[in-house]
C-alpha atoms as a PDB file:
ATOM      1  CA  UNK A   1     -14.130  -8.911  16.662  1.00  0.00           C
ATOM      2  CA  UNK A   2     -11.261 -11.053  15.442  1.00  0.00           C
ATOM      3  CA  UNK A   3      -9.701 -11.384  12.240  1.00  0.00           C
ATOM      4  CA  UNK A   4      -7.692 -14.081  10.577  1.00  0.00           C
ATOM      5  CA  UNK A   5      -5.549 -11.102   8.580  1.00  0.00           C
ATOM      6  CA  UNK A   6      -2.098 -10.772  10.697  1.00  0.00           C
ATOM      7  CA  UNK A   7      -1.676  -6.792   9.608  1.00  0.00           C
ATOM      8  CA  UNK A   8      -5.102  -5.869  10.999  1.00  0.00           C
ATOM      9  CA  UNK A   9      -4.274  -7.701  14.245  1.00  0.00           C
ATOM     10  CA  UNK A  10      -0.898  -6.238  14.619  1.00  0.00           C
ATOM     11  CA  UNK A  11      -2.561  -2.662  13.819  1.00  0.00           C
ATOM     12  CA  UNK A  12      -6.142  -3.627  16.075  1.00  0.00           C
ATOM     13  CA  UNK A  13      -3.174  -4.020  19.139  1.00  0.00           C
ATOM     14  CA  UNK A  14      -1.345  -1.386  18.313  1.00  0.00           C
ATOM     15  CA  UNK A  15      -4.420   0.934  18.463  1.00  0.00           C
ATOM     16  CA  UNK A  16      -5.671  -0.906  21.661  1.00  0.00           C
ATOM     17  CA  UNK A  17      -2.503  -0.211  23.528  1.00  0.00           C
ATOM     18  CA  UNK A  18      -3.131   3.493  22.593  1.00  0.00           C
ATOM     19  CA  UNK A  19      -6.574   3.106  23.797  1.00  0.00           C
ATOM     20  CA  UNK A  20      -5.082   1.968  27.078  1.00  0.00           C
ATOM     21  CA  UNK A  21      -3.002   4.476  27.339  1.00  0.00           C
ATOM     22  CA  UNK A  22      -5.226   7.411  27.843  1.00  0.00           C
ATOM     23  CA  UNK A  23      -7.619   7.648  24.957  1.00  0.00           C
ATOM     24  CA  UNK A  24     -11.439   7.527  25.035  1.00  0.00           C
ATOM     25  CA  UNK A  25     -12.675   4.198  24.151  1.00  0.00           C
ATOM     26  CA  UNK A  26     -14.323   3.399  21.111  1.00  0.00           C
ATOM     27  CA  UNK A  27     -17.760   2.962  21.098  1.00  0.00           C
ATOM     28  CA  UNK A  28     -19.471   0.598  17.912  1.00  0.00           C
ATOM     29  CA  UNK A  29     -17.681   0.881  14.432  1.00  0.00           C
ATOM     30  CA  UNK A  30     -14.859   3.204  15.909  1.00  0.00           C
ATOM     31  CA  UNK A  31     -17.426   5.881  17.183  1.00  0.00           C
ATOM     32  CA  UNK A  32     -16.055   7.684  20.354  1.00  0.00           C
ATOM     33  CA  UNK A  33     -17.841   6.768  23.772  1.00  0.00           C
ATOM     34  CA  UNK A  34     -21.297   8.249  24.586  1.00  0.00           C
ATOM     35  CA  UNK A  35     -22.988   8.343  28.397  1.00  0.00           C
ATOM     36  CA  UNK A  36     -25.252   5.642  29.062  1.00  0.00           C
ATOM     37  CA  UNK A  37     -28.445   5.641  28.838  1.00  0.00           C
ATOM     38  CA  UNK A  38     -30.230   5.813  32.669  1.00  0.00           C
ATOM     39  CA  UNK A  39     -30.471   2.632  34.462  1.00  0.00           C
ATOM     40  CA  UNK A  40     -27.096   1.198  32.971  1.00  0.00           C
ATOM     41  CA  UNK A  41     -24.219   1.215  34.096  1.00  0.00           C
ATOM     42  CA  UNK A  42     -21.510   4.157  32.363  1.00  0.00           C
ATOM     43  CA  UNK A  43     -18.044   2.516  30.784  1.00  0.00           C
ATOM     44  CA  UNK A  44     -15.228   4.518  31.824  1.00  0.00           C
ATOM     45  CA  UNK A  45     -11.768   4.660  30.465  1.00  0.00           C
ATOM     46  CA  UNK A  46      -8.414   3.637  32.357  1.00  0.00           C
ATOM     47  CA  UNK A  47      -7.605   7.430  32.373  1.00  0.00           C
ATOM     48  CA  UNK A  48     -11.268   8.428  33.822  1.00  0.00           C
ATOM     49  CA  UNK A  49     -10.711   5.333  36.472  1.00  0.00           C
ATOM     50  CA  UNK A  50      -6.939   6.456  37.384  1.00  0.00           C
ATOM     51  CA  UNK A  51      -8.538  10.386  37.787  1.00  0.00           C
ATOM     52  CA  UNK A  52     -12.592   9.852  39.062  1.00  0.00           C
ATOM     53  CA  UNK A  53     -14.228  13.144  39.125  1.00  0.00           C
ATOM     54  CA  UNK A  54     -13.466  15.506  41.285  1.00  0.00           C
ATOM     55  CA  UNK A  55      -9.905  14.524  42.259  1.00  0.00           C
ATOM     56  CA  UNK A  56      -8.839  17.363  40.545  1.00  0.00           C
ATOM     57  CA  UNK A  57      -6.933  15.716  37.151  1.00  0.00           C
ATOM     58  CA  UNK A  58      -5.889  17.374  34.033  1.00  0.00           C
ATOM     59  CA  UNK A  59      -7.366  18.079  31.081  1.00  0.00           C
ATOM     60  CA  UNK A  60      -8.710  14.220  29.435  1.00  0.00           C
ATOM     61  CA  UNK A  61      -6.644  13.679  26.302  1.00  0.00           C
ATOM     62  CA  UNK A  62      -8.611  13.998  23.070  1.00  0.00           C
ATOM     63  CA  UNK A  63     -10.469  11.083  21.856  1.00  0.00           C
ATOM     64  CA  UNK A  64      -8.743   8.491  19.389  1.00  0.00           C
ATOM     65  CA  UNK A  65     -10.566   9.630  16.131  1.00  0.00           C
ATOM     66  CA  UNK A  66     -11.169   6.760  13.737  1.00  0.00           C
ATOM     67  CA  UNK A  67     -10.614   5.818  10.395  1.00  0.00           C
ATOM     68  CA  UNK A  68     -12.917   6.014   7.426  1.00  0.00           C
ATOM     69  CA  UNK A  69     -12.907   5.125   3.568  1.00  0.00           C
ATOM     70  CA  UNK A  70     -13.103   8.914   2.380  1.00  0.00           C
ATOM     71  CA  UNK A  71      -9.883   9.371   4.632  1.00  0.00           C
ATOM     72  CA  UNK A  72      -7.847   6.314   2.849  1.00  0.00           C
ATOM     73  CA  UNK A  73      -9.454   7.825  -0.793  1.00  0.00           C
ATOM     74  CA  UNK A  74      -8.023  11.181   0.452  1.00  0.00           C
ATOM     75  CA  UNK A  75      -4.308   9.632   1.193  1.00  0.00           C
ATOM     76  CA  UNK A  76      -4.081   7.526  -1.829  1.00  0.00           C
ATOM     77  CA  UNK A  77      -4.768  10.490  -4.424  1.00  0.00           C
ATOM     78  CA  UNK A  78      -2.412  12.512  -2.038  1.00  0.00           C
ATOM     79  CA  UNK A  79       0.430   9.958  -2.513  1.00  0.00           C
ATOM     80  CA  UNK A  80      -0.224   9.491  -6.381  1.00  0.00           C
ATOM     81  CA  UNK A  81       0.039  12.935  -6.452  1.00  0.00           C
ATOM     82  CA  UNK A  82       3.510  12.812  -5.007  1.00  0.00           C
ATOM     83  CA  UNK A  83       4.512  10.122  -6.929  1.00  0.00           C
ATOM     84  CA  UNK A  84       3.744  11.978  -9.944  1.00  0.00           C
ATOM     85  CA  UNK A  85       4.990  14.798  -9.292  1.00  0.00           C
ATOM     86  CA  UNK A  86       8.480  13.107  -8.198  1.00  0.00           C
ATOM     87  CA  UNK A  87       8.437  11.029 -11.251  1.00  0.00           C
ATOM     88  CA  UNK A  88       7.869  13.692 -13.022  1.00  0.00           C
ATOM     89  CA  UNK A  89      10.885  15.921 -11.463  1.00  0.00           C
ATOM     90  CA  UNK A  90      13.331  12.646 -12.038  1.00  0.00           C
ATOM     91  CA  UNK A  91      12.251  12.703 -15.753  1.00  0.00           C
ATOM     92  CA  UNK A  92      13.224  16.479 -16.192  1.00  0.00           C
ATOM     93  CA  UNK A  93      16.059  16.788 -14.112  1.00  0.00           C
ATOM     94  CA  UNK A  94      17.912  13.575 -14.173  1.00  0.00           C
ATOM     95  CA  UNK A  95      20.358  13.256 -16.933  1.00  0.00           C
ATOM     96  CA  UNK A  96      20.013  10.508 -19.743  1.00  0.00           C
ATOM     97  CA  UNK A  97      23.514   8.942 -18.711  1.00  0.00           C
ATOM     98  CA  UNK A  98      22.155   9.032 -15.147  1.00  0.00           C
ATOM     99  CA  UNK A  99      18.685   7.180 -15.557  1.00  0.00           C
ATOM    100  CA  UNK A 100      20.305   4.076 -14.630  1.00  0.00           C
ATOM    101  CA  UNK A 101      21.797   4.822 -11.715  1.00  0.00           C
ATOM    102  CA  UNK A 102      18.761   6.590 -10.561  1.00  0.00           C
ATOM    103  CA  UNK A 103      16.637   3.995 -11.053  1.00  0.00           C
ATOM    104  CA  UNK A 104      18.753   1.180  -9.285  1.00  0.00           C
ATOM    105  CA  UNK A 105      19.209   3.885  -6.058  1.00  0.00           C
ATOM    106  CA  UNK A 106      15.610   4.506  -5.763  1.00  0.00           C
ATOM    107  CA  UNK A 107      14.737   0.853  -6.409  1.00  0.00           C
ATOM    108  CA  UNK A 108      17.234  -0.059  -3.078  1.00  0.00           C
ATOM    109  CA  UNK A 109      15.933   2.202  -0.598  1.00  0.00           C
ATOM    110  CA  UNK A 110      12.297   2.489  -2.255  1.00  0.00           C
ATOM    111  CA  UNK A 111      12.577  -1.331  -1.042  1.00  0.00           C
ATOM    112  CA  UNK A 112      14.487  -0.701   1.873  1.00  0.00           C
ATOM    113  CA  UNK A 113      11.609   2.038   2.912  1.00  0.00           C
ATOM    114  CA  UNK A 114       8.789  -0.626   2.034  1.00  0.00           C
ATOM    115  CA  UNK A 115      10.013  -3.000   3.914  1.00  0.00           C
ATOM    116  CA  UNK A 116      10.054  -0.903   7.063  1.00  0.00           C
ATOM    117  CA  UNK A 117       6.815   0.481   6.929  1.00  0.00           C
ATOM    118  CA  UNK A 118       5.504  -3.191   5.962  1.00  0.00           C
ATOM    119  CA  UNK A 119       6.961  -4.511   9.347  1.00  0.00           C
ATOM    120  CA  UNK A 120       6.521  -1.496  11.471  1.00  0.00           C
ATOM    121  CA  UNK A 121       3.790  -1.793  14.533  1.00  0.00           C
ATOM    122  CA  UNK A 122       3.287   2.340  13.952  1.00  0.00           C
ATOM    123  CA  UNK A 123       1.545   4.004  11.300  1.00  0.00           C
ATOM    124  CA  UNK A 124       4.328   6.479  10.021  1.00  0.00           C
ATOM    125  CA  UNK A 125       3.196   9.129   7.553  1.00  0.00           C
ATOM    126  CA  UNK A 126       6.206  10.763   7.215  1.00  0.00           C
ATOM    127  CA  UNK A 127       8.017   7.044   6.218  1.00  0.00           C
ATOM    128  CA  UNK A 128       5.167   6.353   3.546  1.00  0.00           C
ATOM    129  CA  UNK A 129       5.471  10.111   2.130  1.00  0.00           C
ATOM    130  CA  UNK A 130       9.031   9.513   1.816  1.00  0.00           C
ATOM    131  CA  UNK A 131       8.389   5.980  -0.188  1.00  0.00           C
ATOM    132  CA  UNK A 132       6.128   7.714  -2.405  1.00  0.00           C
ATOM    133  CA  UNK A 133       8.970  10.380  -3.152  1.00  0.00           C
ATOM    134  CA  UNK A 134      11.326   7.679  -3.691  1.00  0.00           C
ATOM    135  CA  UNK A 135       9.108   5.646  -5.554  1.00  0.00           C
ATOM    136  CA  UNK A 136       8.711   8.302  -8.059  1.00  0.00           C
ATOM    137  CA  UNK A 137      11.734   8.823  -8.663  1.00  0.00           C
ATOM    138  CA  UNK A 138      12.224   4.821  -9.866  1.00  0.00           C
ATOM    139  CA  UNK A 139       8.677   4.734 -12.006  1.00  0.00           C
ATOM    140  CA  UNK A 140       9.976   8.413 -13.537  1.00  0.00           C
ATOM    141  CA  UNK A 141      13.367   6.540 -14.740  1.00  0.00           C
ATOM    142  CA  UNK A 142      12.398   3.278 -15.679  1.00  0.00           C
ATOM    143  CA  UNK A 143       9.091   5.529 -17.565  1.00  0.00           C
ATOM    144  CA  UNK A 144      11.868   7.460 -19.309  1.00  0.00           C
ATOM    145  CA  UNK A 145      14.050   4.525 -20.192  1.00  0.00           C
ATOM    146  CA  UNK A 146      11.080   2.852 -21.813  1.00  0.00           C
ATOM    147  CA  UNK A 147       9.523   6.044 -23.424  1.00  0.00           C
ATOM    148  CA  UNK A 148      12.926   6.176 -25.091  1.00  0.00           C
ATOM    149  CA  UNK A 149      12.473   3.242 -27.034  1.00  0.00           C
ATOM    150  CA  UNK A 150       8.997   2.699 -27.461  1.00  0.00           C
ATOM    151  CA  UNK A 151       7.175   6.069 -27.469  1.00  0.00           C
ATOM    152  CA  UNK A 152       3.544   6.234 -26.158  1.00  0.00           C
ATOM    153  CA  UNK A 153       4.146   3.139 -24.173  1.00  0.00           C
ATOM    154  CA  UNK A 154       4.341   4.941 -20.604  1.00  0.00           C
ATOM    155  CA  UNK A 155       0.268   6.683 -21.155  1.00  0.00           C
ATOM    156  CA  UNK A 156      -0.813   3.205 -22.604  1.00  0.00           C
ATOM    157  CA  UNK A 157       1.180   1.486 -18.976  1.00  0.00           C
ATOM    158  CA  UNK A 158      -1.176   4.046 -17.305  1.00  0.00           C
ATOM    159  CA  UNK A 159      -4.607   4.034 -18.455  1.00  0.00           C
ATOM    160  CA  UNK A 160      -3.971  -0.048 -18.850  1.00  0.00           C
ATOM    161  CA  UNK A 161      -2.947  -0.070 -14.829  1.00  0.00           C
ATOM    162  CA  UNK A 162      -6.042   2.397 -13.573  1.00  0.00           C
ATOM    163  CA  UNK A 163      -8.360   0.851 -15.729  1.00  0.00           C
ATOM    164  CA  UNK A 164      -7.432  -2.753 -14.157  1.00  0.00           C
ATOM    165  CA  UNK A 165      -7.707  -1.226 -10.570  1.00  0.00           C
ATOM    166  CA  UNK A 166     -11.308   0.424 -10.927  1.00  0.00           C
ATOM    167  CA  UNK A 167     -12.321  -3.159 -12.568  1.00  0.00           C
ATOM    168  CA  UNK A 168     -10.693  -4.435  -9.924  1.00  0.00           C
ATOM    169  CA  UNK A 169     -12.649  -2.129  -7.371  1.00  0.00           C
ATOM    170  CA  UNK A 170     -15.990  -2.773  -9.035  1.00  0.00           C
ATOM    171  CA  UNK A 171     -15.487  -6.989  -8.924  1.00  0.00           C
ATOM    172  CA  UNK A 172     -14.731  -6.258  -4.955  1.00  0.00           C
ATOM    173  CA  UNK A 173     -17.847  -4.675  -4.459  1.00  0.00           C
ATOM    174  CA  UNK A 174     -20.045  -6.698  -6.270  1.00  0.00           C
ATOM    175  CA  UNK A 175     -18.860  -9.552  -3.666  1.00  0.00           C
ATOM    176  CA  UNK A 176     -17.510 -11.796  -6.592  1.00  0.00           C
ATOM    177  CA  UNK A 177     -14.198 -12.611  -5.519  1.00  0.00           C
ATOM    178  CA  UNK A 178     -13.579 -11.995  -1.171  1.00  0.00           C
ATOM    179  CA  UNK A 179     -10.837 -12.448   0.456  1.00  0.00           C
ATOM    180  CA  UNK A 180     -10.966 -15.774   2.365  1.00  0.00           C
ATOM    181  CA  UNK A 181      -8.462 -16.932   4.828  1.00  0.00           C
ATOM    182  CA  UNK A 182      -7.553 -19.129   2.164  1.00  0.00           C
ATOM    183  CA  UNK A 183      -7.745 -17.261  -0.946  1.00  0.00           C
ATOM    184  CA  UNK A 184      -5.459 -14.629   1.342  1.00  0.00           C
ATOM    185  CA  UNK A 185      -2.783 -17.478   2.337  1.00  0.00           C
ATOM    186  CA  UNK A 186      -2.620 -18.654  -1.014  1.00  0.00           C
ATOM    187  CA  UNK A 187      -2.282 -14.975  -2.643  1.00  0.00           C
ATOM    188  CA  UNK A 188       0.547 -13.742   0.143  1.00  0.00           C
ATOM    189  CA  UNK A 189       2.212 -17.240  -0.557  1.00  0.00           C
ATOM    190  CA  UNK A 190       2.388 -16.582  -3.959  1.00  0.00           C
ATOM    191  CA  UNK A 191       3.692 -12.890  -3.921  1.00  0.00           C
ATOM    192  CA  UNK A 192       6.451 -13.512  -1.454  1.00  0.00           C
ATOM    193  CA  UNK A 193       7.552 -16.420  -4.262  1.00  0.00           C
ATOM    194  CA  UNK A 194       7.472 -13.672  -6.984  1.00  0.00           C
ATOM    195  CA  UNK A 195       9.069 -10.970  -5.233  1.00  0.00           C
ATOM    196  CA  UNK A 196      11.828 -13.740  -4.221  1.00  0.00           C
ATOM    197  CA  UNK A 197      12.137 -14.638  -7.645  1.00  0.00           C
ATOM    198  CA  UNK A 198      12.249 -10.939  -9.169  1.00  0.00           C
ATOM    199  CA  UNK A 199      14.841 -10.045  -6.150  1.00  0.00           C
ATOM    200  CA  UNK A 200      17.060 -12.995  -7.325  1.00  0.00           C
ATOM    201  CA  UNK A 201      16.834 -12.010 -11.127  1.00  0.00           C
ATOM    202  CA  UNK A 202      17.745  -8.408 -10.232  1.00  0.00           C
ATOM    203  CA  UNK A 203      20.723  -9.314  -8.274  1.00  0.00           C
ATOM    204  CA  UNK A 204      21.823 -11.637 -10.820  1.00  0.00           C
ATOM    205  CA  UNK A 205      21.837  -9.393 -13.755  1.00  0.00           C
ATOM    206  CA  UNK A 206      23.673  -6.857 -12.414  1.00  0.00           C
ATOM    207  CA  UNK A 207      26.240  -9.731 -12.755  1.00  0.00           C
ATOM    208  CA  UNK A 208      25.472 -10.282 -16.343  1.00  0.00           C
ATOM    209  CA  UNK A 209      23.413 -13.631 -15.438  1.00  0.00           C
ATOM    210  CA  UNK A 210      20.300 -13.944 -17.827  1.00  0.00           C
ATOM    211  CA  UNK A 211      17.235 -15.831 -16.222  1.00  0.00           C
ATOM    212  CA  UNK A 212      14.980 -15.415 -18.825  1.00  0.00           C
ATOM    213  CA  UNK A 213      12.198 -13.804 -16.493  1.00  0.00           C
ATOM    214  CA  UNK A 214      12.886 -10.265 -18.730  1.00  0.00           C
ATOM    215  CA  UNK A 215      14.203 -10.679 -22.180  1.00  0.00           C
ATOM    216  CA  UNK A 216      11.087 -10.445 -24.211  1.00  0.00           C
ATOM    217  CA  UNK A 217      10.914 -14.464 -24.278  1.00  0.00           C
ATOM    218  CA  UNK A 218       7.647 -16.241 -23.339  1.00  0.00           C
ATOM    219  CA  UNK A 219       8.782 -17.524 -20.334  1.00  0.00           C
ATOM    220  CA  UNK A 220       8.953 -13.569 -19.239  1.00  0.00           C
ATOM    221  CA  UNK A 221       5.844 -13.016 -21.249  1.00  0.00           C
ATOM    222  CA  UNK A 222       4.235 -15.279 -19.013  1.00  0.00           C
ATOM    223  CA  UNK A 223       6.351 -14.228 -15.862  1.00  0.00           C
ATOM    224  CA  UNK A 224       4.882 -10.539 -16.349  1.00  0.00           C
ATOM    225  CA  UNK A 225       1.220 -12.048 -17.308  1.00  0.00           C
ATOM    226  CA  UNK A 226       1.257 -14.030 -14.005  1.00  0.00           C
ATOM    227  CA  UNK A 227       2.444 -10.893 -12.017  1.00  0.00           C
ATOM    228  CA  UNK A 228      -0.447  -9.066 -13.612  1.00  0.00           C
ATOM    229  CA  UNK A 229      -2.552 -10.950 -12.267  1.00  0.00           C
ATOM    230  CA  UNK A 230      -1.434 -11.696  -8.575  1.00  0.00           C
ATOM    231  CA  UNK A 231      -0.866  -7.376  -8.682  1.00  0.00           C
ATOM    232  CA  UNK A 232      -4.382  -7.130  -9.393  1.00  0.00           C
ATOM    233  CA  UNK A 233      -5.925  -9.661  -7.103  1.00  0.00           C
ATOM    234  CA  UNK A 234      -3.765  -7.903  -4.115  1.00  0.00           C
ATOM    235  CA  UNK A 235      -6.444  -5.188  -4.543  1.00  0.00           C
ATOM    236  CA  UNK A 236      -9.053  -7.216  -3.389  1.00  0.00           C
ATOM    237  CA  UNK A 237      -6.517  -7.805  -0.080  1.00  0.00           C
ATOM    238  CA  UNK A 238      -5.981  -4.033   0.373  1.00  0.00           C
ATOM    239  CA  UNK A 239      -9.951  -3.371  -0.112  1.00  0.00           C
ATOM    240  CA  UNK A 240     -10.865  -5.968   2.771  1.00  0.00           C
ATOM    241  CA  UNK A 241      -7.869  -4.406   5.115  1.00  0.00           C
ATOM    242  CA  UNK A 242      -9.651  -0.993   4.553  1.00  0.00           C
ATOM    243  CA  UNK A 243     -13.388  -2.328   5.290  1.00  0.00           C
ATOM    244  CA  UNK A 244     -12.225  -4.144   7.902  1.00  0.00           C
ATOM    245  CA  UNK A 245      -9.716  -1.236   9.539  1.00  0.00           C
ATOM    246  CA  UNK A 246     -12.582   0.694   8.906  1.00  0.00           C
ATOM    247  CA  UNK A 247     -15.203  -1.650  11.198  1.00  0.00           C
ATOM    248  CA  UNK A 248     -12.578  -2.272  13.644  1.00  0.00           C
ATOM    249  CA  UNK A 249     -12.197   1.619  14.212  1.00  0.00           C
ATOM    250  CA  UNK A 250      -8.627   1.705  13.570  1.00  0.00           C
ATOM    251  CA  UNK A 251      -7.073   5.062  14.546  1.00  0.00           C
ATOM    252  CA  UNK A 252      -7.232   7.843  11.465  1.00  0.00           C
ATOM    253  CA  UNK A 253      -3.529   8.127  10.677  1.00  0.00           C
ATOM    254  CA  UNK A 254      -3.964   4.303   9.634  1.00  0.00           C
ATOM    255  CA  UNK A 255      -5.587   5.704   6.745  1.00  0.00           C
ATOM    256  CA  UNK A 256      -1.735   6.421   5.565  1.00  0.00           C
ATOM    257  CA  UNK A 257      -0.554   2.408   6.246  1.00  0.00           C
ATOM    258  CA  UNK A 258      -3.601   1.298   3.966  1.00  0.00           C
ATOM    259  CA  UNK A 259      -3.235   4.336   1.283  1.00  0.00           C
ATOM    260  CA  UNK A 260       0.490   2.669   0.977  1.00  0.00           C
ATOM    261  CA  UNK A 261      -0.880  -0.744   0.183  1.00  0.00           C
ATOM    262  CA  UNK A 262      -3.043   0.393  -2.604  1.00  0.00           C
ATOM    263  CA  UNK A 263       0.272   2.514  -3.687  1.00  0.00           C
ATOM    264  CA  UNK A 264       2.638  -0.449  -3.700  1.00  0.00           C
ATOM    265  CA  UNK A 265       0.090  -2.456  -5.899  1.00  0.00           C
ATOM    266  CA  UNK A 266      -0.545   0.347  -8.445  1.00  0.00           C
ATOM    267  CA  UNK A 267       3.521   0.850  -9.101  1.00  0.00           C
ATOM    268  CA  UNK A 268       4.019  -3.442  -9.335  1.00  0.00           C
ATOM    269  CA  UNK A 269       0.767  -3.294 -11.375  1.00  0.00           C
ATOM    270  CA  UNK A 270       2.649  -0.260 -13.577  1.00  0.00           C
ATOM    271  CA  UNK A 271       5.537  -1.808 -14.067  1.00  0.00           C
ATOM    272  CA  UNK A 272       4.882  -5.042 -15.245  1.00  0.00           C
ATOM    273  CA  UNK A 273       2.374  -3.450 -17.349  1.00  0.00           C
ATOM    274  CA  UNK A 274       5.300  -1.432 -18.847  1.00  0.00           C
ATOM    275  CA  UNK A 275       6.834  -4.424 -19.201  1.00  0.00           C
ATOM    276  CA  UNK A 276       4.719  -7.184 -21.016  1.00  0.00           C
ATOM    277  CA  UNK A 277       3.807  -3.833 -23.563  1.00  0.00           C
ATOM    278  CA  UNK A 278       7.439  -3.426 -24.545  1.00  0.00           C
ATOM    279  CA  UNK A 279       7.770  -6.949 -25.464  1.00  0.00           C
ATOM    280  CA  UNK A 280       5.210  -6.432 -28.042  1.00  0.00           C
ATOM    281  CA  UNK A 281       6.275  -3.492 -29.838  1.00  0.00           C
ATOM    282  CA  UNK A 282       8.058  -3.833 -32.858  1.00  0.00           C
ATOM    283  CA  UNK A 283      11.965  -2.968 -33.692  1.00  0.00           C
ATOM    284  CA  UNK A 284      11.234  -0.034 -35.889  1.00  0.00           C
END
């Protein structure tokens, strides 16, 4: 089966080359290879026709097991609960006249880190554990810098950004927005603009250049409202990787690549949250 999104092609090659290279082929939905039925024809694998019976060849390598939705489920709560944990560390251990540095380090190689994995052709577990780390390190500072000012404004940030993802989840499944190969252009098109846009604006204040996109204004009131809503509809992108991953039998530790989506979305989704809040509270 084909599909028009490029991440699941580059990952269906990448686990057809490992196929090739000695690993049981998949049988329908991912499901390992079973003995056919007599009167047909059995499929073998390149390793079974390099060694036919007999010929006296190692052990056959174990067979490619694939992924499934309770295994993604099982890494994303795994990397929220490193996040947290990290966040929470930063918050405790790093120093008030420290929080800005920390958070402007772990932004750099958190994106440095995303970036990688992103464009990598390998699912790396140890790489996304690592962002995850990192990442919570940069939600526990900026967290602390805006707890400081506005208290109660981090657990409101949270329950606000699960409560959009499991509405999120539950519009996915009910089939009333799907990502088309149009609806999928248009929504990658839009979030390479904003991340272009927020890249510039954080490179240009650490000048002391104000672009308006997050003093409190309404043009960054509806700057974070419109990232709100692009974070949210990348859900529906991640979901349709993982049903799709999941039909195309995509190795297991690809579970880790599409746990690291839904991550990424959740701490964007966070922070702007965070953000458009603050503007809102009052000065005293």
């Amino acid at each position: 089966m084909k599909t028009t999104n490029p991440v699941l092609a580059r990952l269906g090659q990448a686990a057809e080359r490992e196929r090739a290279a000695g690993y049981a082929q998949p049988g329908p939905y991912g499901q390992p290879g079973y003995p056919a039925a007599p009167g047909y024809p059995q499929q073998h694998t390149p390793y079974q026709q390099q060694y036919p019976a007999g010929a006296g060849y190692p052990a056959a390598p174990p067979t490619v097991t694939p992924m499934t939705l309770d295994d993604v489920v099982v890494k994303t709560v795994t990397l929220l609960a490193i996040l947290g944990a990290s966040a929470a560390a930063a918050w405790v251990l790093v120093p008030d006249a420290m929080v800005g540095v920390a958070w402007i380090g772990a932004a750099v190689v958190g994106l440095a880190l995303g970036l990688i994995i992103s464009f990598s052709r390998m699912a790396n577990p140890a790489l996304v554990v690592a962002y995850a780390v990192i990442e919570g390190v940069f939600v526990g500072m900026v967290s602390k810098a805006f707890n400081s000012l506005y208290d109660g404004i981090v657990l409101q940030a949270v329950a606000a950004t699960f409560g959009v993802f499991f509405l999120m989840a539950m519009v996915y499944k009910a089939r009333i927005i799907r990502a088309t190969p149009k609806f999928t252009k248009i929504l990658v098109s839009v979030m390479v603009g904003l991340f272009a846009a927020m890249l510039i604006n954080f490179v240009l204040a650490l000048f002391g250049v104000n672009t308006g996109l997050r003093d409190g204004s309404p043009i960054a009131i509806i700057f974070s409202l419109v990232c709100i809503v692009v974070a949210s509809l990348s859900f529906v992108l991640n979901f349709a990787e993982i049903e799709e991953g999941v039909r195309m039998g995509l190795p297991q530790r690809y579970s880790w690549t599409a746990a690291f989506g839904i991550l990424v979305g959740l701490v964007w989704l966070y922070i702007e949250i965070l953000r458009l809040l603050s503007y809102f509270q009052g000065d005293d």
